[in-house]
PDB file of N, CA and C in Angstrom:
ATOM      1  N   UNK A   1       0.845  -1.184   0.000  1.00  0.00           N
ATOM      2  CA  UNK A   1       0.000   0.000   0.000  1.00  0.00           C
ATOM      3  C   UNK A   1       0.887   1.243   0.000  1.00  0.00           C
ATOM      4  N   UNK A   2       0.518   1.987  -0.534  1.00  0.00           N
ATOM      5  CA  UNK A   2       1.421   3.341  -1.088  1.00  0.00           C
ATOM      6  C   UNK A   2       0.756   4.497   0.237  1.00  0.00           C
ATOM      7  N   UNK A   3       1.547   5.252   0.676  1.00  0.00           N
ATOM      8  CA  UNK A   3       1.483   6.080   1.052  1.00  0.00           C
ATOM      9  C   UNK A   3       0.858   7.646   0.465  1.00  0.00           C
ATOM     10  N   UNK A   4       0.292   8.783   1.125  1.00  0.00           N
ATOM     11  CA  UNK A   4      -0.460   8.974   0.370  1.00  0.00           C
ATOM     12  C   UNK A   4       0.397  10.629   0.753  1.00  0.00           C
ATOM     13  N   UNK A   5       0.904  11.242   0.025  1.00  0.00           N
ATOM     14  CA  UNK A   5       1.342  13.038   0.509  1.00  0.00           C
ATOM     15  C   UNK A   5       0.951  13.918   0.411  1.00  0.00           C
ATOM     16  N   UNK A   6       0.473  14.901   1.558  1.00  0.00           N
ATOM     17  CA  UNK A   6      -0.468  16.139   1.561  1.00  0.00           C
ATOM     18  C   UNK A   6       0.773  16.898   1.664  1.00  0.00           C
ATOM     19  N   UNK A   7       0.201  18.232   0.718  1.00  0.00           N
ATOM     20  CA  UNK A   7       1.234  19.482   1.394  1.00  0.00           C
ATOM     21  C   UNK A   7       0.383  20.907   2.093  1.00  0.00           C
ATOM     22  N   UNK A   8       1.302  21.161   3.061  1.00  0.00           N
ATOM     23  CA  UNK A   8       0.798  22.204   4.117  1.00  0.00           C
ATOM     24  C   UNK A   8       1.442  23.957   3.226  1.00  0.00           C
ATOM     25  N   UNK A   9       0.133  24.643   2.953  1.00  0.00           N
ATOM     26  CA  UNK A   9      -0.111  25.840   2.354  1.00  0.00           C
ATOM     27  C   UNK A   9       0.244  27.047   3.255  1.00  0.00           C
ATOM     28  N   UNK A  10       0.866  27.578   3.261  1.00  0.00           N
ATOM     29  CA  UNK A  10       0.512  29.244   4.114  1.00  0.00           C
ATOM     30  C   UNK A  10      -0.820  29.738   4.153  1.00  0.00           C
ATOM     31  N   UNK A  11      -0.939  30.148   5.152  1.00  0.00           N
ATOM     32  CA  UNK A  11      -2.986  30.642   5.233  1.00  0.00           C
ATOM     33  C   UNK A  11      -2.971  32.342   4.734  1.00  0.00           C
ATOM     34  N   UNK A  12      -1.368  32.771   4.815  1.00  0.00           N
ATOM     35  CA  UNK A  12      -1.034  34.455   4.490  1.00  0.00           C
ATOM     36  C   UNK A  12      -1.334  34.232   2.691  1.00  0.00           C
ATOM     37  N   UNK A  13       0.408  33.449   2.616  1.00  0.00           N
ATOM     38  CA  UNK A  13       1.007  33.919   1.160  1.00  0.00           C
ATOM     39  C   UNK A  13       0.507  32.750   0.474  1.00  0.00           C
ATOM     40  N   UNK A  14       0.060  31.507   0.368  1.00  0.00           N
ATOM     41  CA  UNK A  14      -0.798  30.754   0.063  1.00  0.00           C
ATOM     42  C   UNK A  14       0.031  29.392  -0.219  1.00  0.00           C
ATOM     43  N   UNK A  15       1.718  29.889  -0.577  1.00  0.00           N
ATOM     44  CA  UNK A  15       2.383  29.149  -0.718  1.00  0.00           C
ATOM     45  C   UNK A  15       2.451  27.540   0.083  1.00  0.00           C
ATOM     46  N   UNK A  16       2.622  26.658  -0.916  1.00  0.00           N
ATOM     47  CA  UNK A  16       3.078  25.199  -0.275  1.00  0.00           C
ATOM     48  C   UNK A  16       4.416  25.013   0.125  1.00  0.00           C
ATOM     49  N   UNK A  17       4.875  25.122   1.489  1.00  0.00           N
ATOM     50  CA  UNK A  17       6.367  24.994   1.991  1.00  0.00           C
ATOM     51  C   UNK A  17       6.462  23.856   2.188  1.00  0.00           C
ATOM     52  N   UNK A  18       5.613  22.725   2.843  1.00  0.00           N
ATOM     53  CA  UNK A  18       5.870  21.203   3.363  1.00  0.00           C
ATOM     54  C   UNK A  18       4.738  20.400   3.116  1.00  0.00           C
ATOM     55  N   UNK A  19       5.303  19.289   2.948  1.00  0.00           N
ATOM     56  CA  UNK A  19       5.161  17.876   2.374  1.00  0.00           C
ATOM     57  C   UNK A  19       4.681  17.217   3.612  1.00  0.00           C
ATOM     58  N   UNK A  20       4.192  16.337   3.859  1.00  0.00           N
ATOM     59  CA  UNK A  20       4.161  15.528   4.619  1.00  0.00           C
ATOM     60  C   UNK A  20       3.256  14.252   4.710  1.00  0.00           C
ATOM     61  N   UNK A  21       3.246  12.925   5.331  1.00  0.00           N
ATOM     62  CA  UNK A  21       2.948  11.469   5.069  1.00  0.00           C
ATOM     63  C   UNK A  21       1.139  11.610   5.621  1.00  0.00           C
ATOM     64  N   UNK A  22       0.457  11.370   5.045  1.00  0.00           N
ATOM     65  CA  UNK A  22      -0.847  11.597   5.522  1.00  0.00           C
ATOM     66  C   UNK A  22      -1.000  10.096   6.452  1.00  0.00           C
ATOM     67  N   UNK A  23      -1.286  10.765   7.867  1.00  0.00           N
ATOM     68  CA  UNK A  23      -2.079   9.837   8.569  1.00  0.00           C
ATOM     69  C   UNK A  23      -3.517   9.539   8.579  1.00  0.00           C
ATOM     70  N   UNK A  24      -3.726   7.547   8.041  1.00  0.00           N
ATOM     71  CA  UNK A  24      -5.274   7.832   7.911  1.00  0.00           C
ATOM     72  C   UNK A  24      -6.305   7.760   8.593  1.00  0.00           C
ATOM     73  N   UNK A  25      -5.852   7.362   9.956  1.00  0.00           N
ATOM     74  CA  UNK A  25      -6.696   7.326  11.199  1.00  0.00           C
ATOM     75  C   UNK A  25      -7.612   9.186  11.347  1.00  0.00           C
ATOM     76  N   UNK A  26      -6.956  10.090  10.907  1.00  0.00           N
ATOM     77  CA  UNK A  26      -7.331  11.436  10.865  1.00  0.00           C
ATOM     78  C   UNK A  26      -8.499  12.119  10.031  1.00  0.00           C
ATOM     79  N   UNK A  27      -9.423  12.496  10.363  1.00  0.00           N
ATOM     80  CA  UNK A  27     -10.608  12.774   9.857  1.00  0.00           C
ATOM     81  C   UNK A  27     -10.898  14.479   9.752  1.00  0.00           C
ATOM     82  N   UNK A  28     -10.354  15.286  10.204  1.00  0.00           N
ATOM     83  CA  UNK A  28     -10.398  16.397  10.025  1.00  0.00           C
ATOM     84  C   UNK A  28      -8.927  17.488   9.565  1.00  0.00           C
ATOM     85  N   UNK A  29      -8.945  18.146   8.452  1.00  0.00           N
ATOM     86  CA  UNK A  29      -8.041  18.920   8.203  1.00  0.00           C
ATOM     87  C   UNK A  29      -6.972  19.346   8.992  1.00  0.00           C
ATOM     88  N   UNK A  30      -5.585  19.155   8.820  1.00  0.00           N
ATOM     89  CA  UNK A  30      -4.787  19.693   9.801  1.00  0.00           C
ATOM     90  C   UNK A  30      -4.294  21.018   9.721  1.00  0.00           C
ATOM     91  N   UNK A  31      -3.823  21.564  11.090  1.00  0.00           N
ATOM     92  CA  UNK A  31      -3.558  23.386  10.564  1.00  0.00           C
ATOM     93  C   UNK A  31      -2.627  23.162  11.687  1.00  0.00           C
ATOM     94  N   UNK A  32      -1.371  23.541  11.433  1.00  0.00           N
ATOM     95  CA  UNK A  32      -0.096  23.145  12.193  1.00  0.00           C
ATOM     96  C   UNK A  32       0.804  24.692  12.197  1.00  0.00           C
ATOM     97  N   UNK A  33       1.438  25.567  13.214  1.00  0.00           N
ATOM     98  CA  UNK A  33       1.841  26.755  13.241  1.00  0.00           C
ATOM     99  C   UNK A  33       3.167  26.075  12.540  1.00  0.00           C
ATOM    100  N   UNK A  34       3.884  26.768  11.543  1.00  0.00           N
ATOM    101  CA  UNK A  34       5.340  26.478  11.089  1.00  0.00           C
ATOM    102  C   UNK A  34       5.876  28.113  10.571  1.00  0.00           C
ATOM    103  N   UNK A  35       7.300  27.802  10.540  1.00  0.00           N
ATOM    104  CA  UNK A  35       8.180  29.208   9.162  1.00  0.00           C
ATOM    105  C   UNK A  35       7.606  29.255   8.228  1.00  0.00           C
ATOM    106  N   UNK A  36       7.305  30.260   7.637  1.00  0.00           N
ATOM    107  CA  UNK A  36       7.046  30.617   6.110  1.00  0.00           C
ATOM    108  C   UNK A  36       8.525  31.350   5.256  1.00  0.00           C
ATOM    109  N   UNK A  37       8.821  30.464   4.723  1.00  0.00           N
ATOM    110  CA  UNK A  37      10.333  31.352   4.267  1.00  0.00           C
ATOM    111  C   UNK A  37       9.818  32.833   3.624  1.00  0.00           C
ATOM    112  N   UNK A  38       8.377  32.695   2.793  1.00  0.00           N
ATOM    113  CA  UNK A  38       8.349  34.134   1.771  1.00  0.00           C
ATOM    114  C   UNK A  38       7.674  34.938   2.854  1.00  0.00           C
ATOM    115  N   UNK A  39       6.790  34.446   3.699  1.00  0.00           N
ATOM    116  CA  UNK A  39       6.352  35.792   4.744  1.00  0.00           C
ATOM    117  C   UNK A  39       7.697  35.975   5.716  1.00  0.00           C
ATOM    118  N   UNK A  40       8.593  35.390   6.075  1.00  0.00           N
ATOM    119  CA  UNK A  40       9.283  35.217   6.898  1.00  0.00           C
ATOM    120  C   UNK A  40       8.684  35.216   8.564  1.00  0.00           C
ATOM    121  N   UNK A  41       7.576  34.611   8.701  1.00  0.00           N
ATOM    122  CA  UNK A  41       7.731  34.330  10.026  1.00  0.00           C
ATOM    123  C   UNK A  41       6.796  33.327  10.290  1.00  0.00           C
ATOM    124  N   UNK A  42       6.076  33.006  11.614  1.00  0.00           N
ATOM    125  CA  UNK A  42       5.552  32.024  12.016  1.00  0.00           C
ATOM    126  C   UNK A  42       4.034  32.373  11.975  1.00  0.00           C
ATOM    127  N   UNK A  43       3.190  30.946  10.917  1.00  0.00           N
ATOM    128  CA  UNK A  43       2.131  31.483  10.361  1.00  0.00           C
ATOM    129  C   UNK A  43       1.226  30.202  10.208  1.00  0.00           C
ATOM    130  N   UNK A  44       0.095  30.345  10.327  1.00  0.00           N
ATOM    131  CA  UNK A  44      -0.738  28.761  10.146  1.00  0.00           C
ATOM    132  C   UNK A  44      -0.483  28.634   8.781  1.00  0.00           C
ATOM    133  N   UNK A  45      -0.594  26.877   8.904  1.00  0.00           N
ATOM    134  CA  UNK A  45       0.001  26.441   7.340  1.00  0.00           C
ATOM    135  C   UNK A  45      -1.357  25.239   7.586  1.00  0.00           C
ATOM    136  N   UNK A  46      -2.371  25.209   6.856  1.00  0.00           N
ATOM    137  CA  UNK A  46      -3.310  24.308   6.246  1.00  0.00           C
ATOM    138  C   UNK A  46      -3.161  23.515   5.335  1.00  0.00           C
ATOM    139  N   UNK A  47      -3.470  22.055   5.366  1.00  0.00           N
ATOM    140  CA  UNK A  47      -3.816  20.511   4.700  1.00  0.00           C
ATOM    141  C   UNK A  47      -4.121  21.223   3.233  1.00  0.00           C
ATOM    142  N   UNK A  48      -3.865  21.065   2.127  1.00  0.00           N
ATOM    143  CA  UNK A  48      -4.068  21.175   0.950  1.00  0.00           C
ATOM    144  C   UNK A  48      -4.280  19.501  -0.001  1.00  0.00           C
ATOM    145  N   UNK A  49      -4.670  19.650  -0.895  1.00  0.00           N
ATOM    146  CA  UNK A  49      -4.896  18.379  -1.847  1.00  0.00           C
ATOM    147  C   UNK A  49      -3.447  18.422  -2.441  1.00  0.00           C
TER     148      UNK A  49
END
């Protein structure tokens, strides 16, 4: 079974900075605080397709 990869968006600049392994036990969208290199600072980054 293949693994499945979501990437996490900036909620500012809209940009996709990170990748990451989708867990499938998880049923609701994730929104995780991280860096934004183009805003330069610390910014919610939202589950994208």
């Amino acid at each position: 079974m293949s693994k499945k990869k979501i990437s996490l968006a900036c909620s500012v600049c809209g940009s996709r900075n990170y990748t990451i392994v989708e867990n499938l036990n998880r049923t609701e969208r994730l929104e995780v605080k991280k860096f934004c290199k183009y805003c330069g600072k610390h910014t919610l980054h939202r589950e994208t397709k």
